[in-house]
Each structure stands twice: as C-alpha cells, then as structure tokens.
C-alpha atoms as a PDB file:
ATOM      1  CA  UNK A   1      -3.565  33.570  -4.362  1.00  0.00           C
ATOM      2  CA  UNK A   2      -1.192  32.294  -7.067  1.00  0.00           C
ATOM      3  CA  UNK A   3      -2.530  30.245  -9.966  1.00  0.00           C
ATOM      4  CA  UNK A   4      -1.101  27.800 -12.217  1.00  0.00           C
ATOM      5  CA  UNK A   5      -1.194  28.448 -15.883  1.00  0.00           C
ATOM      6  CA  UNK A   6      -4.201  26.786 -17.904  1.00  0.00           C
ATOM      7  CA  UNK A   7      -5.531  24.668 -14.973  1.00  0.00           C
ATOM      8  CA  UNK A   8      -5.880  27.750 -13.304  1.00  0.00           C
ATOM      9  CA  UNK A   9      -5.401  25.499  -9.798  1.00  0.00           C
ATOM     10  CA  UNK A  10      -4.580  27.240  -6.536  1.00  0.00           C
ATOM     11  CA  UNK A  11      -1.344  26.612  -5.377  1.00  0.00           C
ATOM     12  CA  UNK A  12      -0.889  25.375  -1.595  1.00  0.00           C
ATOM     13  CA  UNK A  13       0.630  27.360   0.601  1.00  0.00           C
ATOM     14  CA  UNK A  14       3.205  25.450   2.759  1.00  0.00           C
ATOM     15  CA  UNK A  15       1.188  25.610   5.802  1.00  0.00           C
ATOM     16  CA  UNK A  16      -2.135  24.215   3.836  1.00  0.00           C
ATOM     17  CA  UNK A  17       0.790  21.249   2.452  1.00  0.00           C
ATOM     18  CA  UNK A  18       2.228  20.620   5.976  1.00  0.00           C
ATOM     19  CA  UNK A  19      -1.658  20.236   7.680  1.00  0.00           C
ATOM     20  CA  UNK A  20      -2.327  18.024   4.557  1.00  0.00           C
ATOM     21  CA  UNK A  21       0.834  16.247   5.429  1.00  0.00           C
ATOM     22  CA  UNK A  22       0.009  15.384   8.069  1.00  0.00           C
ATOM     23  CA  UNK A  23      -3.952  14.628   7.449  1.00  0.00           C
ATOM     24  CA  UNK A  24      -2.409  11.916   5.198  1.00  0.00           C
ATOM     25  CA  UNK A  25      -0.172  10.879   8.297  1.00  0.00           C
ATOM     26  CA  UNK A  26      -2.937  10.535  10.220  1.00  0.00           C
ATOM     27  CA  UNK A  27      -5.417   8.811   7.867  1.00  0.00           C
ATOM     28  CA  UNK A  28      -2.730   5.917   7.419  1.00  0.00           C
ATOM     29  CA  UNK A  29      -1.944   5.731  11.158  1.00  0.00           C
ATOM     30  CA  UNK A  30      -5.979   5.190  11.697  1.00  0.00           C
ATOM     31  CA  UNK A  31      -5.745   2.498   8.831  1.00  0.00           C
ATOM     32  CA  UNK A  32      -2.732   0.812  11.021  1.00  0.00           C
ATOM     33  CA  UNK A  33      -4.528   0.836  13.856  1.00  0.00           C
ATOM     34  CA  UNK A  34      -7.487  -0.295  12.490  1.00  0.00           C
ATOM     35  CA  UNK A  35      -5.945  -3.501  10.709  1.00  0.00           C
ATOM     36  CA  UNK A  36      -3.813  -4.065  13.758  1.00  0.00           C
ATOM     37  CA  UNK A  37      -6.493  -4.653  16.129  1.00  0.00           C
ATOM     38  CA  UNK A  38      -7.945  -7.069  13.404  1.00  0.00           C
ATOM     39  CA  UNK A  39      -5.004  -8.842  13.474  1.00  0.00           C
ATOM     40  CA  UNK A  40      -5.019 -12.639  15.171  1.00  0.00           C
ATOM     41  CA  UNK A  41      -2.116 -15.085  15.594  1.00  0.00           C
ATOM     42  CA  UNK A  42      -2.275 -17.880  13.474  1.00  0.00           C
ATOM     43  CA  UNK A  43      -4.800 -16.302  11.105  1.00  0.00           C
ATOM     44  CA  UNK A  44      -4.268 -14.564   7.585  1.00  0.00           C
ATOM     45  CA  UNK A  45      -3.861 -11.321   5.951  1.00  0.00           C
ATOM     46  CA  UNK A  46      -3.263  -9.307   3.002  1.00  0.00           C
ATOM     47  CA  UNK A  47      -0.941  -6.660   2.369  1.00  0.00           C
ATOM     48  CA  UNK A  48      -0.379  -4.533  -0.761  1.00  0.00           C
ATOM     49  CA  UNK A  49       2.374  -5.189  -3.639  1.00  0.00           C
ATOM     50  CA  UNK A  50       3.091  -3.324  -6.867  1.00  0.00           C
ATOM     51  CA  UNK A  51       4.971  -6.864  -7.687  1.00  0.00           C
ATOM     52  CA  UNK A  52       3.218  -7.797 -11.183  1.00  0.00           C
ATOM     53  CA  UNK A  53       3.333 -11.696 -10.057  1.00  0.00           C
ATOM     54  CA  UNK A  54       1.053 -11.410  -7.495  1.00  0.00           C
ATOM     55  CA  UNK A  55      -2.484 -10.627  -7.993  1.00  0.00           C
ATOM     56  CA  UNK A  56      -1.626  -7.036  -6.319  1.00  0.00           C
ATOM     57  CA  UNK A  57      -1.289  -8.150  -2.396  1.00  0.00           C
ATOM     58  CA  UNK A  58       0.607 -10.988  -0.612  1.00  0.00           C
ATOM     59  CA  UNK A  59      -0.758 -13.696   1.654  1.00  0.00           C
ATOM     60  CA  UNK A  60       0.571 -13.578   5.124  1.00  0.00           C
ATOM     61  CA  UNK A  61      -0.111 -15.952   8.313  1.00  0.00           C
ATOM     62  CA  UNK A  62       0.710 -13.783  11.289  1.00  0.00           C
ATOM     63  CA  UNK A  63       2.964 -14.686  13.422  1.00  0.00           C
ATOM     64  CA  UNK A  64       2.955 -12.381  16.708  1.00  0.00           C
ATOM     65  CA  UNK A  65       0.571  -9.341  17.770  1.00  0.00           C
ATOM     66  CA  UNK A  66       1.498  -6.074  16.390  1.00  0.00           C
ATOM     67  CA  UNK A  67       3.989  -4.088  17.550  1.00  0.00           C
ATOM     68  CA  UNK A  68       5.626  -0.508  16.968  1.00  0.00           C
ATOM     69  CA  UNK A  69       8.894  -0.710  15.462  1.00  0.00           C
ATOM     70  CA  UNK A  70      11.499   1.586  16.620  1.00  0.00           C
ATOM     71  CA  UNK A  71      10.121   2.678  19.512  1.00  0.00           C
ATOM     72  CA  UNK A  72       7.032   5.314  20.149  1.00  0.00           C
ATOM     73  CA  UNK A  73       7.524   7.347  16.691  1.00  0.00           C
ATOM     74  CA  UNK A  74       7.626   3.764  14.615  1.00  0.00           C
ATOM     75  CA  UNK A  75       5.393   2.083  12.191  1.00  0.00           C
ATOM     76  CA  UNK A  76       2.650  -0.332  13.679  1.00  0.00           C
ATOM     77  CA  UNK A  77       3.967  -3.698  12.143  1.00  0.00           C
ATOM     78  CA  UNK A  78       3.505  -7.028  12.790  1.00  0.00           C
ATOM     79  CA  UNK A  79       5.178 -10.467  11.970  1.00  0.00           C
ATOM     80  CA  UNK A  80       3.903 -13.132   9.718  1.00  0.00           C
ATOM     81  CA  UNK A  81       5.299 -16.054   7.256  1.00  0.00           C
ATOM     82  CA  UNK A  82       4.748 -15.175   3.133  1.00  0.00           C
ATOM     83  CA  UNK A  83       2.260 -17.666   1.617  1.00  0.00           C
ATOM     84  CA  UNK A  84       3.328 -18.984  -2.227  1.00  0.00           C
ATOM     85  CA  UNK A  85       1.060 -18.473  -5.352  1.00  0.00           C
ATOM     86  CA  UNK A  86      -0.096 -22.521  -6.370  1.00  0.00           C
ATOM     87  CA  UNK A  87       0.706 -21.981 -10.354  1.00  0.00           C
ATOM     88  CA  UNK A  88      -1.815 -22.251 -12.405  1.00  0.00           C
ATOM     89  CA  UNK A  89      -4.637 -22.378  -9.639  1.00  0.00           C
ATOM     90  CA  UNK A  90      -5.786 -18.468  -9.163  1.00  0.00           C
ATOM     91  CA  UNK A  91      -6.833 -17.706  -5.436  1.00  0.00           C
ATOM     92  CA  UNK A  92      -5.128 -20.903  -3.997  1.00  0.00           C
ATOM     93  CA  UNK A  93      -2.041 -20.007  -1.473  1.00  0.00           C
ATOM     94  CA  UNK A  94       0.412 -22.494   0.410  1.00  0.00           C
ATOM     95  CA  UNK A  95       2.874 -21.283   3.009  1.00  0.00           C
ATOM     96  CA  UNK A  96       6.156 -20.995   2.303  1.00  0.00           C
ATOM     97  CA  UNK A  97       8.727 -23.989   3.141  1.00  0.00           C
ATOM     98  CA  UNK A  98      10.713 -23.189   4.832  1.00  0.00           C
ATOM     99  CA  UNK A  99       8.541 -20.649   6.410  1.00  0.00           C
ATOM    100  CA  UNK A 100       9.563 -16.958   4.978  1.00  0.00           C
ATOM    101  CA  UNK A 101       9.724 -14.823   7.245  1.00  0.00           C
ATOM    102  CA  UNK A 102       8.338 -11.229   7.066  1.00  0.00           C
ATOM    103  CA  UNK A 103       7.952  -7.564   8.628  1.00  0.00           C
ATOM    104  CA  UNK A 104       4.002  -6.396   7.659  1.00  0.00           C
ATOM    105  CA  UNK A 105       3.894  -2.750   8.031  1.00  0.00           C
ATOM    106  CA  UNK A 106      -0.011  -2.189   9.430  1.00  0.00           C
ATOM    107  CA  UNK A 107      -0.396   0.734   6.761  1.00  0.00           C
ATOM    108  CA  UNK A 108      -0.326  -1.574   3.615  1.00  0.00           C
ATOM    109  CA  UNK A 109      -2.672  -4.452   4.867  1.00  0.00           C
ATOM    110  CA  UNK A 110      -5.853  -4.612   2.955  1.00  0.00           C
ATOM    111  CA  UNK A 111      -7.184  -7.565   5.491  1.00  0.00           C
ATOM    112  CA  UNK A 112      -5.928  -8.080   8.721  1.00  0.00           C
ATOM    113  CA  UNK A 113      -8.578 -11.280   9.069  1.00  0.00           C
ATOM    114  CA  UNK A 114      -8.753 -12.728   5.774  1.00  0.00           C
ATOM    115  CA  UNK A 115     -10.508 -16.454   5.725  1.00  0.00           C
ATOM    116  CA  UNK A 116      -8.658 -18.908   3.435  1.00  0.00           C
ATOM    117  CA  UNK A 117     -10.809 -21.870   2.757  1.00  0.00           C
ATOM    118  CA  UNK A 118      -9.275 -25.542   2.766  1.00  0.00           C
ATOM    119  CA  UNK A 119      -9.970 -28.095   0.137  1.00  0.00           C
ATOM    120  CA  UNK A 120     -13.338 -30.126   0.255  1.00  0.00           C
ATOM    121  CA  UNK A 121     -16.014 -31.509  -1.925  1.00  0.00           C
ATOM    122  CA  UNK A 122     -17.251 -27.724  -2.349  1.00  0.00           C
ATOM    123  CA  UNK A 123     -13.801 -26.442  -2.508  1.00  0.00           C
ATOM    124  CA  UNK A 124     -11.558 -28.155  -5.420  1.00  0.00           C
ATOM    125  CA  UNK A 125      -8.160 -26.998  -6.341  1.00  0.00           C
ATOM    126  CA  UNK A 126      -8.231 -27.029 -10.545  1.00  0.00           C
ATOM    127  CA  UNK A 127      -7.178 -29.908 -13.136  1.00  0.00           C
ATOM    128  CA  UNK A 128      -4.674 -27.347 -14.171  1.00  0.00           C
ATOM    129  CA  UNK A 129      -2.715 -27.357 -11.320  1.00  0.00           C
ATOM    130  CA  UNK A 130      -0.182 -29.547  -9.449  1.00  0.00           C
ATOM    131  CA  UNK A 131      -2.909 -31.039  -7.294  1.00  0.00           C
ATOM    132  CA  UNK A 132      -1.335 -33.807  -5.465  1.00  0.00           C
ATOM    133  CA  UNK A 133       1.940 -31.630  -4.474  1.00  0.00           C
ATOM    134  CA  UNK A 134      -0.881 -28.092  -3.617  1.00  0.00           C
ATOM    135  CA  UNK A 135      -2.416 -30.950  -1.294  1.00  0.00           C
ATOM    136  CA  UNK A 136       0.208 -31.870   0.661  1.00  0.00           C
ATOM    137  CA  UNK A 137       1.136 -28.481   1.086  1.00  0.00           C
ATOM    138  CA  UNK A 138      -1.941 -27.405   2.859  1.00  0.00           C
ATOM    139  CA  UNK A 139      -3.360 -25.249   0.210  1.00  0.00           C
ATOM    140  CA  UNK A 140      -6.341 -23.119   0.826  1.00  0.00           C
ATOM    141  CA  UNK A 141      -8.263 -20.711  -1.248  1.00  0.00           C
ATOM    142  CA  UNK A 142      -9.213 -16.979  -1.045  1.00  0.00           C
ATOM    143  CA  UNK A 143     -13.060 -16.483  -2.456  1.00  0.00           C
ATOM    144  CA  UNK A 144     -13.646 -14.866  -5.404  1.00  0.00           C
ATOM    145  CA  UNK A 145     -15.582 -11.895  -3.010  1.00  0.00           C
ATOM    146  CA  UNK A 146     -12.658 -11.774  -0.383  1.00  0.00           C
ATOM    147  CA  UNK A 147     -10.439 -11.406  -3.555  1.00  0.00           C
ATOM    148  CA  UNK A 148     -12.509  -8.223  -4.981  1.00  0.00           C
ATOM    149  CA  UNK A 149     -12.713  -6.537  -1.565  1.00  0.00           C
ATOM    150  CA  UNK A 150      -8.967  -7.110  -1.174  1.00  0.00           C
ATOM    151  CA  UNK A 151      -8.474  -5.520  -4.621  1.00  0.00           C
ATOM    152  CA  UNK A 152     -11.095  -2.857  -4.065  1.00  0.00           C
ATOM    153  CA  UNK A 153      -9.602  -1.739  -0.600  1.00  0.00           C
ATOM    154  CA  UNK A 154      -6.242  -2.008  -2.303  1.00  0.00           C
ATOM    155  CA  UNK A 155      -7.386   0.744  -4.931  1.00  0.00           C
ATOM    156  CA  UNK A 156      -8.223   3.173  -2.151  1.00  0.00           C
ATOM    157  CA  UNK A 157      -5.252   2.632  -0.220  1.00  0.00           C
ATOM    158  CA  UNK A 158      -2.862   3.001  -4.022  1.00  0.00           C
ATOM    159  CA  UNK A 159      -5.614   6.729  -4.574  1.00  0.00           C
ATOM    160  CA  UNK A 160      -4.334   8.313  -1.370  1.00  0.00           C
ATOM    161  CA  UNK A 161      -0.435   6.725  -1.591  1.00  0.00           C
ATOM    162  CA  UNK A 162      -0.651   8.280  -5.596  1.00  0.00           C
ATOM    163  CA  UNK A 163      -2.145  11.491  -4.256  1.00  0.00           C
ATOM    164  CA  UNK A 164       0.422  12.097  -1.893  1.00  0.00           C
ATOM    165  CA  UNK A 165       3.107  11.284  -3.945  1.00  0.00           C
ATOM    166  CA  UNK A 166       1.759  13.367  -6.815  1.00  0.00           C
ATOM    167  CA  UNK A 167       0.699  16.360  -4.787  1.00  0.00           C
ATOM    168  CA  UNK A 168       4.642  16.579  -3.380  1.00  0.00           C
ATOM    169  CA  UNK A 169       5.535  16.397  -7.065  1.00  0.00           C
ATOM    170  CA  UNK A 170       2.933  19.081  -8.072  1.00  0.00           C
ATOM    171  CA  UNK A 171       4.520  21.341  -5.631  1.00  0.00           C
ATOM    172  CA  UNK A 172       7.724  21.206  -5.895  1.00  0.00           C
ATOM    173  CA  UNK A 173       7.058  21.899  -9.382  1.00  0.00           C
ATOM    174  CA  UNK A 174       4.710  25.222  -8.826  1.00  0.00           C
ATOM    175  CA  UNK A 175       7.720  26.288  -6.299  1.00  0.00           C
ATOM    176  CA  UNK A 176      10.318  25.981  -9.497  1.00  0.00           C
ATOM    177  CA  UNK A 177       7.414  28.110 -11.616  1.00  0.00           C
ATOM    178  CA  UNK A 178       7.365  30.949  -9.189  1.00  0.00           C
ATOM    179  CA  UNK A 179      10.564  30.980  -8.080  1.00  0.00           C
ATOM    180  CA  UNK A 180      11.598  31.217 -11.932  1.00  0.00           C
ATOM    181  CA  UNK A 181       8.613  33.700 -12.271  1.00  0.00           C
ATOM    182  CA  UNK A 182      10.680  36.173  -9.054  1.00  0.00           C
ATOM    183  CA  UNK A 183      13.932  35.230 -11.472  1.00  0.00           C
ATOM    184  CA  UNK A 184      12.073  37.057 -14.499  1.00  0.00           C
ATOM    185  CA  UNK A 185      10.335  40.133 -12.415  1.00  0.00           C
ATOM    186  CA  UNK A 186      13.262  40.476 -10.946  1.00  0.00           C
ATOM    187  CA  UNK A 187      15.833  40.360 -14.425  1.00  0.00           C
ATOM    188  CA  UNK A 188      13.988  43.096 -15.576  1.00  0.00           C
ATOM    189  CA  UNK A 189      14.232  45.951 -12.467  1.00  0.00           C
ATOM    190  CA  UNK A 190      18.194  45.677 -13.257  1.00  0.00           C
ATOM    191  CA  UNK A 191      19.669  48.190 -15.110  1.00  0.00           C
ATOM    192  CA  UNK A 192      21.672  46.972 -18.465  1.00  0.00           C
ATOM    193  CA  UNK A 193      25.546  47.087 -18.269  1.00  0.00           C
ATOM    194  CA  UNK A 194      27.480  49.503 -20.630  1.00  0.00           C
ATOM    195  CA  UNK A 195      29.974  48.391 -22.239  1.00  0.00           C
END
C-alpha cells in the first residue's frame, strides 16, 4: 500500500477508483430515476444551479414525461419551461413569457413535485415588489420549508458532485507523486557519464 506524505492517506488503486466510478454512476442514476418517476406534467420542479442569482436551483413546470436522451446509454431528462425570479419578493416565481424552454437532466433535480402556492388572503406577495405586474403573471410562492429541503437536498447532491470531482483530482495528483517518485529511484540506479 502506498501512502501520501503527511496525511498518510491510502492511495486508490485504479480498480478501487473505477468500482467507485462507477458507485457514483450508479448512485446518480438511482437519484434520476427516483425524481423521474416523481415527475408530473403540468406540475413543478427544482433543479440545481451554481448561478449566484438564483437562490441555488431553478423553477421548472414540466412539460412532457421523462425520457432518455440519446438513446439507451443517455441521461434520464425531461422537458419543462424556466420560471423567473419576481425581484424583490424571495420565494415568489412566474413563468417565463414567452415560455423558455428547457432540457432538465433527472440527476440535478432536487424536487421533481414541488407545490408552488398561488396568491390568497394567507398567501401575499410583499409591498416591496411589483405586485400588480407579479399578479398578472400568475405568480406563486415556494414555502419557506419546501425552500430549506430544496437547499438541504441540494447540499447532498453538490457533497457527492465535489467528491467526485475532487477524488479524480486527488488522483491524478498521487499518480504524478509516484510516477515522479519511479523518476527519482530510478535516476539513481544509472551510472554517471565520464566525461
């Protein structure tokens, strides 16, 4: 087993990294599935965003079942129109006019069945806002616990994206360090040239 300097972590071999490839594969192909068969025309979901505008997801209406893209080996995905941000009023959501059109991949939706509430005597848009125009737009809210679960579920789903990503980084780093570690045993078998 090789070890890496003070962290004294074991590296992976490429077997362990290819099974834990594709553990990761697998994981985010259950979360597709999972969202996918949550998924209902004319309803709304959530799907994740590193765009610092948004409150870390997008509001989607979905627009047709999902489907794999590209055939058999494809990504679950699914159809849906973007919903705007109302400015100034934070968890209220109009859809887009005209209607934006979008590709959801299943893997990045935080909630396939997310319940937007419309505007009543319990449910006010705020002074703050552009009420009249948000009303004639249809606006509707997210609750402030839908909005936490979203963001908690998001966090997950970012922990095992970051892992990946920083695991692949890790080792192609520890395969530089012992490939420049062979370089060094190596440099000093050879015999020095006389001049």
């Amino acid at each position: 087993m090789v070890l890496r300097g003070d962290s004294q972590r074991p590296l992976t071999s490429q077997c362990g990294l290819a099974e834990e490839e594709e553990l990761r594969r697998d994981v985010l192909a259950s979360v597709a599935q999972l969202m996918a068969a949550q998924v209902v025309v004319g309803k709304h979901g959530a799907f994740t965003t590193t765009d610092e505008e948004a409150d870390g997801y997008y509001v989607v209406e979905w627009l047709s079942p999902p489907y794999l893209q590209g055939g058999a080996g494809g990504d679950m995905v699914c159809d849906a129109v973007y919903y705007n941000k109302v400015l100034r009023a934070k968890g209220w959501y109009t859809r887009s006019t005209p209607g934006i059109k979008v590709v959801v991949r299943m893997q990045h939706v935080v909630a396939a069945n997310l319940l937007l509430e419309a505007i009543d005597e319990s449910n006010k848009l705020p002074n703050a806002c552009n009420k009249k125009h948000a009303a004639q737009l249809g606006a509707m809210r997210i609750s402030d616990h839908d909005h936490e679960v979203i963001m908690e579920e998001a966090r997950r789903r970012d922990l095992l994206e970051h892992d990946e990503l920083e695991q692949l980084e890790e080792d192609e780093e520890a395969e530089s360090e012992v490939e420049a570690d062979s370089d060094m045993d190596g440099a000093g078998d050879s015999e020095p040239e006389s001049e």
